[in-house]
ModelCIF file with pLDDT and N, C-alpha, C, O atoms, coordinates in Angstrom:
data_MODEL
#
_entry.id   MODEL 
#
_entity.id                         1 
_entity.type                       polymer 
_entity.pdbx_number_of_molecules   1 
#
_entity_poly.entity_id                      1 
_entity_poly.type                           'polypeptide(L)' 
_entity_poly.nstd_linkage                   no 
_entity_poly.nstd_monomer                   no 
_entity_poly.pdbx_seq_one_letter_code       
;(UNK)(UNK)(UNK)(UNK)(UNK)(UNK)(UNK)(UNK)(UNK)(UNK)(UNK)(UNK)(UNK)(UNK)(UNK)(UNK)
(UNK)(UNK)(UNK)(UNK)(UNK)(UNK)(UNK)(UNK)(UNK)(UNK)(UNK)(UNK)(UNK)(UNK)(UNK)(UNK)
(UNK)(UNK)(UNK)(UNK)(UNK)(UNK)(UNK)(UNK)(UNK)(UNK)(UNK)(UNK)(UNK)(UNK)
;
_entity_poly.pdbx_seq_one_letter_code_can   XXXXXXXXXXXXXXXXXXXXXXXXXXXXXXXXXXXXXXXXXXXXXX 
_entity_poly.pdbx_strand_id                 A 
#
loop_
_entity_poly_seq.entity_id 
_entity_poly_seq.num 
_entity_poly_seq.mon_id 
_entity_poly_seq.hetero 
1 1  UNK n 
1 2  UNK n 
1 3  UNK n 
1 4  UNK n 
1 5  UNK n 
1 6  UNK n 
1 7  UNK n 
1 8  UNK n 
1 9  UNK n 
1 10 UNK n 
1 11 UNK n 
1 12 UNK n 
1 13 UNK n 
1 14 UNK n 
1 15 UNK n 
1 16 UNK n 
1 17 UNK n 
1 18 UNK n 
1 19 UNK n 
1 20 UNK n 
1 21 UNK n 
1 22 UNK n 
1 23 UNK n 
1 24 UNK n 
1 25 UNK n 
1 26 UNK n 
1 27 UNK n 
1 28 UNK n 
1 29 UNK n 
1 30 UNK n 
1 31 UNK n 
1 32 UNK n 
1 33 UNK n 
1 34 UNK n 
1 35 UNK n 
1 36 UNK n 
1 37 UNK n 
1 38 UNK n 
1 39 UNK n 
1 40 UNK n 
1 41 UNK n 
1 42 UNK n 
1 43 UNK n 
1 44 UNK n 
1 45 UNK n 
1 46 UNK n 
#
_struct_asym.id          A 
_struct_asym.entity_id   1 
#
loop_
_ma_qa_metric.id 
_ma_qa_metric.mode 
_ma_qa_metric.name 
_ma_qa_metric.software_group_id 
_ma_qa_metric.type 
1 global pLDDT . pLDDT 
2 local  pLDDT . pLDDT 
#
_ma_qa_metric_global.metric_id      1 
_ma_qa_metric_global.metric_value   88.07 
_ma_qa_metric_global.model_id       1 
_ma_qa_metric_global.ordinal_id     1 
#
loop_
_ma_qa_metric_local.label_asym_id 
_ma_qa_metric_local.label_comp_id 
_ma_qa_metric_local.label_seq_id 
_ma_qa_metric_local.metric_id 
_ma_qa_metric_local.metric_value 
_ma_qa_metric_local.model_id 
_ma_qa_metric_local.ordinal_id 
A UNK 1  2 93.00 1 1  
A UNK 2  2 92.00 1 2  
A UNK 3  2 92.00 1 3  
A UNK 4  2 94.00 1 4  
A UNK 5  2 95.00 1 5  
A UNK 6  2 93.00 1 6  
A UNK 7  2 93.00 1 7  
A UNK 8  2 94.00 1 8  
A UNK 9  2 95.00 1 9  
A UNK 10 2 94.00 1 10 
A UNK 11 2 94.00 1 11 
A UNK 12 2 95.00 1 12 
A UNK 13 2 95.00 1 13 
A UNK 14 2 94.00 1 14 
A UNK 15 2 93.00 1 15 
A UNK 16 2 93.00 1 16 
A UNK 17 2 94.00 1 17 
A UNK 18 2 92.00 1 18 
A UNK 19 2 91.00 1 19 
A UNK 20 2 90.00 1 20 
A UNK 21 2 85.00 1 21 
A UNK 22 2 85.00 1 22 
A UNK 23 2 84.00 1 23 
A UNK 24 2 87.00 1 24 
A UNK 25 2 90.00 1 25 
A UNK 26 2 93.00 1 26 
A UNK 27 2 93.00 1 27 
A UNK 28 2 92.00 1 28 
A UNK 29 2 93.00 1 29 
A UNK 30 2 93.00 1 30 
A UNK 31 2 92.00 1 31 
A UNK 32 2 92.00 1 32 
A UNK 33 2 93.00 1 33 
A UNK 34 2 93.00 1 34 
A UNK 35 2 90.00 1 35 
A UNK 36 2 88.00 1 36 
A UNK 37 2 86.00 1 37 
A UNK 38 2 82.00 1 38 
A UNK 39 2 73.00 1 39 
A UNK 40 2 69.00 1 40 
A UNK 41 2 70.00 1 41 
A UNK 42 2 75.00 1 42 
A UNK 43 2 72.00 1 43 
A UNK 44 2 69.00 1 44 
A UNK 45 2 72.00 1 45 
A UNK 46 2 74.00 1 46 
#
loop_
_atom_site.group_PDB 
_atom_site.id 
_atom_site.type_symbol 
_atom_site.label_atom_id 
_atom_site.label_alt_id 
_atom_site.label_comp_id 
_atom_site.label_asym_id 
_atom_site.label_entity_id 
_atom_site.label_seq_id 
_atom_site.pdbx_PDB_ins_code 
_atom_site.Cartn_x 
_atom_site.Cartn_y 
_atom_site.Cartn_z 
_atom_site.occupancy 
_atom_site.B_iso_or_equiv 
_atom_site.pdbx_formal_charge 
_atom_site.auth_seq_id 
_atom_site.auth_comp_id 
_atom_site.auth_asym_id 
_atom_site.auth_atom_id 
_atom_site.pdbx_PDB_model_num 
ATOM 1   N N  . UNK A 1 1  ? 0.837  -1.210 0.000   1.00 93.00 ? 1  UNK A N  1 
ATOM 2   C CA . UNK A 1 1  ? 0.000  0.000  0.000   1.00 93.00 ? 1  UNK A CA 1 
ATOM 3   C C  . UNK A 1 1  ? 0.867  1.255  0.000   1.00 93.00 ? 1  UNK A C  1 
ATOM 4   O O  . UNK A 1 1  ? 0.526  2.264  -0.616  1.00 93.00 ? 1  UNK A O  1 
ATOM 5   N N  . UNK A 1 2  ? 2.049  1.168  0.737   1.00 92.00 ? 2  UNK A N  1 
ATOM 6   C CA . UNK A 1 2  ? 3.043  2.839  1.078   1.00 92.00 ? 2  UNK A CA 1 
ATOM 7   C C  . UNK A 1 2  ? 3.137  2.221  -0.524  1.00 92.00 ? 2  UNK A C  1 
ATOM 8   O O  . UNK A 1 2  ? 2.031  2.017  -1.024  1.00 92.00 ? 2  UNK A O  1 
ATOM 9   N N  . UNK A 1 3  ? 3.870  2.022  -1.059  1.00 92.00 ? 3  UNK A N  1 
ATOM 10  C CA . UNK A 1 3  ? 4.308  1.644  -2.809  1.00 92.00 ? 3  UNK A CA 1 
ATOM 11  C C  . UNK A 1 3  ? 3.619  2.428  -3.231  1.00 92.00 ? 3  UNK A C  1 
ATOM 12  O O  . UNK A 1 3  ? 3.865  3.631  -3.308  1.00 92.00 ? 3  UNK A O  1 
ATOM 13  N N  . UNK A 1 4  ? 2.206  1.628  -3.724  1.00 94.00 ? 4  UNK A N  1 
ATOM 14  C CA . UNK A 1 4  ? 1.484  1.922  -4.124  1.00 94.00 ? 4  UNK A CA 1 
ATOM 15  C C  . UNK A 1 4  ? 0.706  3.553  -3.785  1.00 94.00 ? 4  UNK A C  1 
ATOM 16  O O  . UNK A 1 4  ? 0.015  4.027  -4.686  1.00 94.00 ? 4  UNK A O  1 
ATOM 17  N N  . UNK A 1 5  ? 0.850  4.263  -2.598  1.00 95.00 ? 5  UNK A N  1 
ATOM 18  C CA . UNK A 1 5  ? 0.516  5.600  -2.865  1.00 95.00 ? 5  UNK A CA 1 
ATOM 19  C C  . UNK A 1 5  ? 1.774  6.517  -3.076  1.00 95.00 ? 5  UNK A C  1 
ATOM 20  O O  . UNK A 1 5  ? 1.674  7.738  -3.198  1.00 95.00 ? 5  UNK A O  1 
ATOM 21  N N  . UNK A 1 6  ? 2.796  5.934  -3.106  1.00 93.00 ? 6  UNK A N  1 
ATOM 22  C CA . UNK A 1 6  ? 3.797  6.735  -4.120  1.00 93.00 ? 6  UNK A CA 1 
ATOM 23  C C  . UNK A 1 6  ? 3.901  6.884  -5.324  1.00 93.00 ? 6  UNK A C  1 
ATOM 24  O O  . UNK A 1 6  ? 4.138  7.923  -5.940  1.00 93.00 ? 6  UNK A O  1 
ATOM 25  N N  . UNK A 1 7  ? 3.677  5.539  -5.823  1.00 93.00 ? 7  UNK A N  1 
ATOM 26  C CA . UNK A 1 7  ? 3.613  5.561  -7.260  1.00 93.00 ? 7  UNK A CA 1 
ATOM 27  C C  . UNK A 1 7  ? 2.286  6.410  -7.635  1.00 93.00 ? 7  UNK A C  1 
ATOM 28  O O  . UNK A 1 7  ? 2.331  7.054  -8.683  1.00 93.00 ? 7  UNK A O  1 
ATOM 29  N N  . UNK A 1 8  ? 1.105  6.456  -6.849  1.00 94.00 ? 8  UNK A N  1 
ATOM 30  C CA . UNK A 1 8  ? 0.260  6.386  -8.339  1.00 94.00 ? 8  UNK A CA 1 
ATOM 31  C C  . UNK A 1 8  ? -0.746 7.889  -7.177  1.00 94.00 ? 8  UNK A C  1 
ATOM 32  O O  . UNK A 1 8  ? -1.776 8.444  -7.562  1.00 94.00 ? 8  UNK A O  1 
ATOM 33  N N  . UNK A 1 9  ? -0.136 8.141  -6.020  1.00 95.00 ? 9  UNK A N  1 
ATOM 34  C CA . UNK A 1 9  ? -0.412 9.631  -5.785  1.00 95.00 ? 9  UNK A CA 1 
ATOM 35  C C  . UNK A 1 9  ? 0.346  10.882 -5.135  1.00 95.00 ? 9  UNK A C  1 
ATOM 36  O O  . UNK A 1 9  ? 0.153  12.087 -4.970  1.00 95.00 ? 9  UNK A O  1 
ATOM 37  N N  . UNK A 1 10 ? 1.272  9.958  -4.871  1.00 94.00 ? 10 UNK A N  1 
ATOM 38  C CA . UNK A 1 10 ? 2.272  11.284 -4.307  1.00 94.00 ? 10 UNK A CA 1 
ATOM 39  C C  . UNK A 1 10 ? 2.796  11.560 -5.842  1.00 94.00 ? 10 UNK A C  1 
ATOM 40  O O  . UNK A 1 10 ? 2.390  12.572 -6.413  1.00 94.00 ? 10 UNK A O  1 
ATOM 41  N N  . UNK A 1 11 ? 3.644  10.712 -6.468  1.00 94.00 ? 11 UNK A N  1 
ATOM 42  C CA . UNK A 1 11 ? 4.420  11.371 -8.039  1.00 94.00 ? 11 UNK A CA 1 
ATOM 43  C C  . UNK A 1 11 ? 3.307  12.391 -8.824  1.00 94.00 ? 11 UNK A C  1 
ATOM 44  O O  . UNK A 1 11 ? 3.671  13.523 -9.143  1.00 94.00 ? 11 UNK A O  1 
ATOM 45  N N  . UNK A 1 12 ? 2.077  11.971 -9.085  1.00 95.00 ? 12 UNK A N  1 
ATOM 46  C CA . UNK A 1 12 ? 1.119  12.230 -9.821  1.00 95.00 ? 12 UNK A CA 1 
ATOM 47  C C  . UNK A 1 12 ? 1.184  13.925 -9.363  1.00 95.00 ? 12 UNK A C  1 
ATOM 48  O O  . UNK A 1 12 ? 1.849  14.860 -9.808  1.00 95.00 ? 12 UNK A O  1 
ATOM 49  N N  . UNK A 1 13 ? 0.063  13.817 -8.154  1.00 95.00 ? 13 UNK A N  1 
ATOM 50  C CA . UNK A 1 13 ? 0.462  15.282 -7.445  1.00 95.00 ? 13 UNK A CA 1 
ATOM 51  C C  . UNK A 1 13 ? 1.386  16.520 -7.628  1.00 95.00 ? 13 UNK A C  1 
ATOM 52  O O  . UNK A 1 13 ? 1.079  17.675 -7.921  1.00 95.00 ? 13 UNK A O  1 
ATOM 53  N N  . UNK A 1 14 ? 2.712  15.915 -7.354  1.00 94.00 ? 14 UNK A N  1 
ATOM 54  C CA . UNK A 1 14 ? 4.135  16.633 -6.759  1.00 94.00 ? 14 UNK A CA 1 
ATOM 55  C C  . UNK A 1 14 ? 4.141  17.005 -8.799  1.00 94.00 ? 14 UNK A C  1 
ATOM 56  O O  . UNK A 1 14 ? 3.817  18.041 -9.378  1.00 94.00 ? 14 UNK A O  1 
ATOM 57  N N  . UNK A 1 15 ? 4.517  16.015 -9.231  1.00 93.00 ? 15 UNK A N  1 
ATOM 58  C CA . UNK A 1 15 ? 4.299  16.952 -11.035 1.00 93.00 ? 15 UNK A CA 1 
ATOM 59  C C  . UNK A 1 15 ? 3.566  17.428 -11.497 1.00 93.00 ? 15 UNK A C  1 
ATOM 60  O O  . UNK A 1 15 ? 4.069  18.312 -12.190 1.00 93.00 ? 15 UNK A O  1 
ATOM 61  N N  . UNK A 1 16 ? 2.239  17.413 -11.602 1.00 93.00 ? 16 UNK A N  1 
ATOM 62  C CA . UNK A 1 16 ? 1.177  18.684 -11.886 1.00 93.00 ? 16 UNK A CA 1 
ATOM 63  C C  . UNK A 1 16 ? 1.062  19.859 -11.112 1.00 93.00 ? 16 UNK A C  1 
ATOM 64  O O  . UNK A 1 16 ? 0.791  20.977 -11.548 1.00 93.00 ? 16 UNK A O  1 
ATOM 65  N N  . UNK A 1 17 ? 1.318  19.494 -9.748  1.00 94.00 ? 17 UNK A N  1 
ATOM 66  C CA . UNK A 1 17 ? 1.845  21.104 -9.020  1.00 94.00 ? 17 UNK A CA 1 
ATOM 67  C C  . UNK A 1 17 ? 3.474  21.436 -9.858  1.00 94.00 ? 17 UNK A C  1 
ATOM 68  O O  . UNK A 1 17 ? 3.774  22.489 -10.420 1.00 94.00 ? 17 UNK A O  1 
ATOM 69  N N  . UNK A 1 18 ? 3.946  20.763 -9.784  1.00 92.00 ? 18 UNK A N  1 
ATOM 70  C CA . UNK A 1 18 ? 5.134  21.616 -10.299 1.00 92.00 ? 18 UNK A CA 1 
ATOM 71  C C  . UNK A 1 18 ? 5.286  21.768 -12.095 1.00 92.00 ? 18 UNK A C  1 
ATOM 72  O O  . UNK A 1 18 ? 6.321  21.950 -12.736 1.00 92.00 ? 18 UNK A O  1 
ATOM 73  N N  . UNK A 1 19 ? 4.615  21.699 -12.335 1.00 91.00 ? 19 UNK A N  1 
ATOM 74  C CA . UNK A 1 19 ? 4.385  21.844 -14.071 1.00 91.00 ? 19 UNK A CA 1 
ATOM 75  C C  . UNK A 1 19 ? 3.412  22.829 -14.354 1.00 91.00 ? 19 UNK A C  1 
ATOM 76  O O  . UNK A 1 19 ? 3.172  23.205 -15.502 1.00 91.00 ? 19 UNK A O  1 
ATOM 77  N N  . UNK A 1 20 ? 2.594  23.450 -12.901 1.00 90.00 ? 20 UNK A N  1 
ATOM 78  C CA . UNK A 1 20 ? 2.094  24.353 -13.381 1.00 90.00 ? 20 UNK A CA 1 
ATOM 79  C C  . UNK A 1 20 ? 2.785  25.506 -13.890 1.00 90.00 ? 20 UNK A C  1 
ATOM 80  O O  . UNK A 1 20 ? 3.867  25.896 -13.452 1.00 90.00 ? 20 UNK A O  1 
ATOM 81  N N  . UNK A 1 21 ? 1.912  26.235 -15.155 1.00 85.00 ? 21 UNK A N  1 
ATOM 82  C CA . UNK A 1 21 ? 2.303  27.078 -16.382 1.00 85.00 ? 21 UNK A CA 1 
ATOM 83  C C  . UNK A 1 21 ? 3.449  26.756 -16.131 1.00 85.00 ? 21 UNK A C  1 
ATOM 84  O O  . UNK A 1 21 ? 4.077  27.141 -15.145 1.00 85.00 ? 21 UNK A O  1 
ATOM 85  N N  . UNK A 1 22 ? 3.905  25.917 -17.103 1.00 85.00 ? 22 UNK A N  1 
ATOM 86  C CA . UNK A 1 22 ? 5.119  25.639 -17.596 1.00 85.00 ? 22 UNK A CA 1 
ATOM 87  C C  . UNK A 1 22 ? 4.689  25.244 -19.197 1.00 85.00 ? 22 UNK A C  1 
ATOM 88  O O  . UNK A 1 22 ? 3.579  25.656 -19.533 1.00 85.00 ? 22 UNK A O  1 
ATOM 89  N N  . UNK A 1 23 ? 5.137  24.806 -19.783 1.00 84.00 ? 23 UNK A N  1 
ATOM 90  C CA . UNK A 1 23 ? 5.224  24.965 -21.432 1.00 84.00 ? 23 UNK A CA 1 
ATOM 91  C C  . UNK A 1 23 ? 4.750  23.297 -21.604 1.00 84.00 ? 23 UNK A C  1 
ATOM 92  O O  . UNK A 1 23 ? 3.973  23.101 -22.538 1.00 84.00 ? 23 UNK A O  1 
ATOM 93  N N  . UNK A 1 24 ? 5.061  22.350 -20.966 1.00 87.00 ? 24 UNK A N  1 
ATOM 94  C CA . UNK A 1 24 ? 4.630  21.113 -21.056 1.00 87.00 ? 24 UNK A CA 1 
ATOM 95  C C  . UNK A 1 24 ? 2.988  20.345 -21.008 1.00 87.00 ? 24 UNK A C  1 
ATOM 96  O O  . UNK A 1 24 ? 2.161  20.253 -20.101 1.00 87.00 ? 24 UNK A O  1 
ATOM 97  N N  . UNK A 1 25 ? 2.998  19.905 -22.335 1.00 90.00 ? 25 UNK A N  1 
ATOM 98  C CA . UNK A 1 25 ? 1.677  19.154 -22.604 1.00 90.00 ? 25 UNK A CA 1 
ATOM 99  C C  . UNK A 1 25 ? 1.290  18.633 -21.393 1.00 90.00 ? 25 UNK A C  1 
ATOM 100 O O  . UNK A 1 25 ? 2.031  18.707 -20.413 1.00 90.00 ? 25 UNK A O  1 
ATOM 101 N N  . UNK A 1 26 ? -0.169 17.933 -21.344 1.00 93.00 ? 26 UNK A N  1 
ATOM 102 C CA . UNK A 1 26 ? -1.133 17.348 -20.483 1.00 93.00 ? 26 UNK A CA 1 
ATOM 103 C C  . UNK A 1 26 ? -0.300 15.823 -20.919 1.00 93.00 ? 26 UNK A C  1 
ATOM 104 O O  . UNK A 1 26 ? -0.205 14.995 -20.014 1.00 93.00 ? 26 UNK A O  1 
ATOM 105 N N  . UNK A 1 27 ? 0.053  15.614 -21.737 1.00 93.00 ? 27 UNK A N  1 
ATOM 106 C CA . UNK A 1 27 ? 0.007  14.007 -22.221 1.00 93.00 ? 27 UNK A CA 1 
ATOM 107 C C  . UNK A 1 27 ? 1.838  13.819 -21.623 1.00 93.00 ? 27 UNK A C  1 
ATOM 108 O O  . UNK A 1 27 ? 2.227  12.654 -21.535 1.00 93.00 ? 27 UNK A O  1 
ATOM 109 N N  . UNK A 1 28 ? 2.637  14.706 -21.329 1.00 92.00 ? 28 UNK A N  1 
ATOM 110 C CA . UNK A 1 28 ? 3.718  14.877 -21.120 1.00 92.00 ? 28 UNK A CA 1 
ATOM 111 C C  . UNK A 1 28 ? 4.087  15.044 -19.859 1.00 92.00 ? 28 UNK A C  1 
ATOM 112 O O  . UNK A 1 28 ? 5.190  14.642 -19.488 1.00 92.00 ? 28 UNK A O  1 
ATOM 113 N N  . UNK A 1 29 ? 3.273  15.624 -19.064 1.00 93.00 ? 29 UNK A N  1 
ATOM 114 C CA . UNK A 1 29 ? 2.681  15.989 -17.553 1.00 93.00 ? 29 UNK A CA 1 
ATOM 115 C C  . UNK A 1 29 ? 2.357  14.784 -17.434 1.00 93.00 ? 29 UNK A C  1 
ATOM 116 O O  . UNK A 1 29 ? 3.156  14.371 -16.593 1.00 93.00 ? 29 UNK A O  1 
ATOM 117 N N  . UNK A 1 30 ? 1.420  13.576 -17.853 1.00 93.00 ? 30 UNK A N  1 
ATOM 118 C CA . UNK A 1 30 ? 1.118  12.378 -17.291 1.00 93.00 ? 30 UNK A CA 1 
ATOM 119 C C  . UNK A 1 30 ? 2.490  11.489 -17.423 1.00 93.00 ? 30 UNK A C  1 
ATOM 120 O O  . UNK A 1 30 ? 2.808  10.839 -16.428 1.00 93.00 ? 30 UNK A O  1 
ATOM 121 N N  . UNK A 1 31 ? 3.456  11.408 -18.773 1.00 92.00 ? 31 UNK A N  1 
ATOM 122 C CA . UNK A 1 31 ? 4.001  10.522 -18.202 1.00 92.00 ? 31 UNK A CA 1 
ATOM 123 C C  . UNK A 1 31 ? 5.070  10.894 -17.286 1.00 92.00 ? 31 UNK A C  1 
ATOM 124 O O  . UNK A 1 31 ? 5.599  9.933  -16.728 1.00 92.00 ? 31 UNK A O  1 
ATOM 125 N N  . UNK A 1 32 ? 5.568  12.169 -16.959 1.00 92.00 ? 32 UNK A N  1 
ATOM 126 C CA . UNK A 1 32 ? 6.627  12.450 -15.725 1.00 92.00 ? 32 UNK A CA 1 
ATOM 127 C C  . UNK A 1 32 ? 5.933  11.757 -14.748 1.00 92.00 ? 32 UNK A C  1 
ATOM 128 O O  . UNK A 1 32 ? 6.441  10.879 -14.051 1.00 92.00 ? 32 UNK A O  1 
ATOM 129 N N  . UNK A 1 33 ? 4.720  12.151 -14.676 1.00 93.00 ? 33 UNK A N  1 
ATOM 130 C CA . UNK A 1 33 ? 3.722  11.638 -13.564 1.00 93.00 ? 33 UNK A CA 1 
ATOM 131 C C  . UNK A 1 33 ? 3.941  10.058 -13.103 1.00 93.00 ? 33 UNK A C  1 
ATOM 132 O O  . UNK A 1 33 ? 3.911  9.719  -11.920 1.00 93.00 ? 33 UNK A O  1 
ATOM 133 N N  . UNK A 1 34 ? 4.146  9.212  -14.117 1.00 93.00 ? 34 UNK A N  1 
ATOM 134 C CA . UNK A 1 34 ? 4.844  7.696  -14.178 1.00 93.00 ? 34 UNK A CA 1 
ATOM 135 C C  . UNK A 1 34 ? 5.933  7.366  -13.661 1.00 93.00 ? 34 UNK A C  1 
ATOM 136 O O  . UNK A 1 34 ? 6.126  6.631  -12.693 1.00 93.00 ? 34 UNK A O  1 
ATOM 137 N N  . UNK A 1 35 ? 6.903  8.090  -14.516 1.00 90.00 ? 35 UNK A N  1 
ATOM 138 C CA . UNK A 1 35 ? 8.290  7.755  -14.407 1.00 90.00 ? 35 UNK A CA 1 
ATOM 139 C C  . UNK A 1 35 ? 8.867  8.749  -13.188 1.00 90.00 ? 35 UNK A C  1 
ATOM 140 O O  . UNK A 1 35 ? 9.077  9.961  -13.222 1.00 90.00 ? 35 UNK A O  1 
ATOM 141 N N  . UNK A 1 36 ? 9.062  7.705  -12.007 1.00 88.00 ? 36 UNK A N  1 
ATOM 142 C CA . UNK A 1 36 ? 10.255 7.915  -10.792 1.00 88.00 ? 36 UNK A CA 1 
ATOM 143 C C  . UNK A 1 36 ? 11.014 7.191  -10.100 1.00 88.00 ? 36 UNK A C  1 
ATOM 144 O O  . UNK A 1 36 ? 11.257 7.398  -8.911  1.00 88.00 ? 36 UNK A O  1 
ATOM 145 N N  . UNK A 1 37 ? 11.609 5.974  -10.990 1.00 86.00 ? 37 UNK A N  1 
ATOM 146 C CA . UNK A 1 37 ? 11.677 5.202  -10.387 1.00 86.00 ? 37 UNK A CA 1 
ATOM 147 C C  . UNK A 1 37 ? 13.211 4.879  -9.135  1.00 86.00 ? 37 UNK A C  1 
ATOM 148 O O  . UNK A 1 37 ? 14.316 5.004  -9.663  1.00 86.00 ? 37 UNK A O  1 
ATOM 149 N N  . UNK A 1 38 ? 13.200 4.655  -8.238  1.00 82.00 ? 38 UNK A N  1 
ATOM 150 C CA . UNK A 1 38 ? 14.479 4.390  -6.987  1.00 82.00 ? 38 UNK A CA 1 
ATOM 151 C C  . UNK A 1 38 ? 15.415 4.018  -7.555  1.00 82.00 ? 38 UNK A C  1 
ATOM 152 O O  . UNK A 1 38 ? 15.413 3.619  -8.719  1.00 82.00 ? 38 UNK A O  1 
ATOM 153 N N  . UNK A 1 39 ? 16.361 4.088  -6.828  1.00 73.00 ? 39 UNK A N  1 
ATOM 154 C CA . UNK A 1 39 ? 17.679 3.047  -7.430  1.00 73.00 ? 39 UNK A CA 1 
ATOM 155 C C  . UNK A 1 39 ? 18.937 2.991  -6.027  1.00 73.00 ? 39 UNK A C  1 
ATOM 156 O O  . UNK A 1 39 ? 18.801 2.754  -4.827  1.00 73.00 ? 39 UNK A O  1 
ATOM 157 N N  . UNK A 1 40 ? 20.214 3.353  -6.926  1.00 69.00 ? 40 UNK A N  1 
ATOM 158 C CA . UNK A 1 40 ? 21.125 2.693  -5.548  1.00 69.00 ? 40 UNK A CA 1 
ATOM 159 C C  . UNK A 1 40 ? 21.204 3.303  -4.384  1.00 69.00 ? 40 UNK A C  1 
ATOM 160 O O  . UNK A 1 40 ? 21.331 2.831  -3.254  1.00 69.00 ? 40 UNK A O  1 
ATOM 161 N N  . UNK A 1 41 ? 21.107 4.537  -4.801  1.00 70.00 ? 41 UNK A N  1 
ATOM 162 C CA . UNK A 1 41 ? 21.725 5.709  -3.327  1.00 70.00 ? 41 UNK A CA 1 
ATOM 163 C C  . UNK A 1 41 ? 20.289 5.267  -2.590  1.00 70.00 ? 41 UNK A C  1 
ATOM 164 O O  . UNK A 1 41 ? 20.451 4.669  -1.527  1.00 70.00 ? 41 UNK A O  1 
ATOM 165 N N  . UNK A 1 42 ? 19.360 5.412  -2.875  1.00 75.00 ? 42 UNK A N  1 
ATOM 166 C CA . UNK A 1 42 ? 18.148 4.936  -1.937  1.00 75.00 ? 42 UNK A CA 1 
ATOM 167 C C  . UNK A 1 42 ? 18.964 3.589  -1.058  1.00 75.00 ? 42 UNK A C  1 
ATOM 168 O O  . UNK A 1 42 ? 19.407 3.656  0.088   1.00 75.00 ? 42 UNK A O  1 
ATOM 169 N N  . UNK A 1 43 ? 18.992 2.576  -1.839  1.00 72.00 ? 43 UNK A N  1 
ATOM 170 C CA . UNK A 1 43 ? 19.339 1.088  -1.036  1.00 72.00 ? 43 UNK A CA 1 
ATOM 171 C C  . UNK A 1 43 ? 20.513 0.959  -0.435  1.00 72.00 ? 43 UNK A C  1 
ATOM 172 O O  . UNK A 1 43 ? 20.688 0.430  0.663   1.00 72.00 ? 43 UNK A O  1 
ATOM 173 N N  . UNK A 1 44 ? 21.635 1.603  -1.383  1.00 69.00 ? 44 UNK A N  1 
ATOM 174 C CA . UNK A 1 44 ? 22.812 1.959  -0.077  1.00 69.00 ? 44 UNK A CA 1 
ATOM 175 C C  . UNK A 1 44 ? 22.751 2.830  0.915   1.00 69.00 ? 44 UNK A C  1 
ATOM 176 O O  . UNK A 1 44 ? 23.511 2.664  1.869   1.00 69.00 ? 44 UNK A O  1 
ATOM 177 N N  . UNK A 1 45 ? 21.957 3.795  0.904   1.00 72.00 ? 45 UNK A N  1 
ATOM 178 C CA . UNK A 1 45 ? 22.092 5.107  2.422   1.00 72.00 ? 45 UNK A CA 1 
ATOM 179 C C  . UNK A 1 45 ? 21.004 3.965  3.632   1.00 72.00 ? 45 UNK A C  1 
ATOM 180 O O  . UNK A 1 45 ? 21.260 3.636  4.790   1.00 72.00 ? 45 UNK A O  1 
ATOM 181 N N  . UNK A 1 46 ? 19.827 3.622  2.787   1.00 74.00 ? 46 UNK A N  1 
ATOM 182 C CA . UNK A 1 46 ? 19.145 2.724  3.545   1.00 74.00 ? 46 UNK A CA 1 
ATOM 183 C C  . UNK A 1 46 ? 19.576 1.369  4.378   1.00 74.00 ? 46 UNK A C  1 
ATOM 184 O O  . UNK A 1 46 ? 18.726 0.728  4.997   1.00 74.00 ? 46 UNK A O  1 
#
């Protein structure tokens, strides 16, 4: 469930607030909205 409201409402959120008036499409705004995905510095500091 924490996963899952990162992926699909905290990212969503946090980029349409921050894309407001900015020059970037609706269809372009959704997929930033997708793509965030973790990697090492997360699993090594962790």
């Amino acid at each position: 469930a924490v996963f899952a409201v990162i992926q699909f409402v905290i990212r969503p959120v946090s980029v349409h607030l921050c894309a407001l008036g900015s020059k970037l499409s609706m269809n372009e705004r959704h997929l930033l909205s997708w793509i965030a995905p973790r990697g090492i510095v997360a699993a090594a500091i962790s």
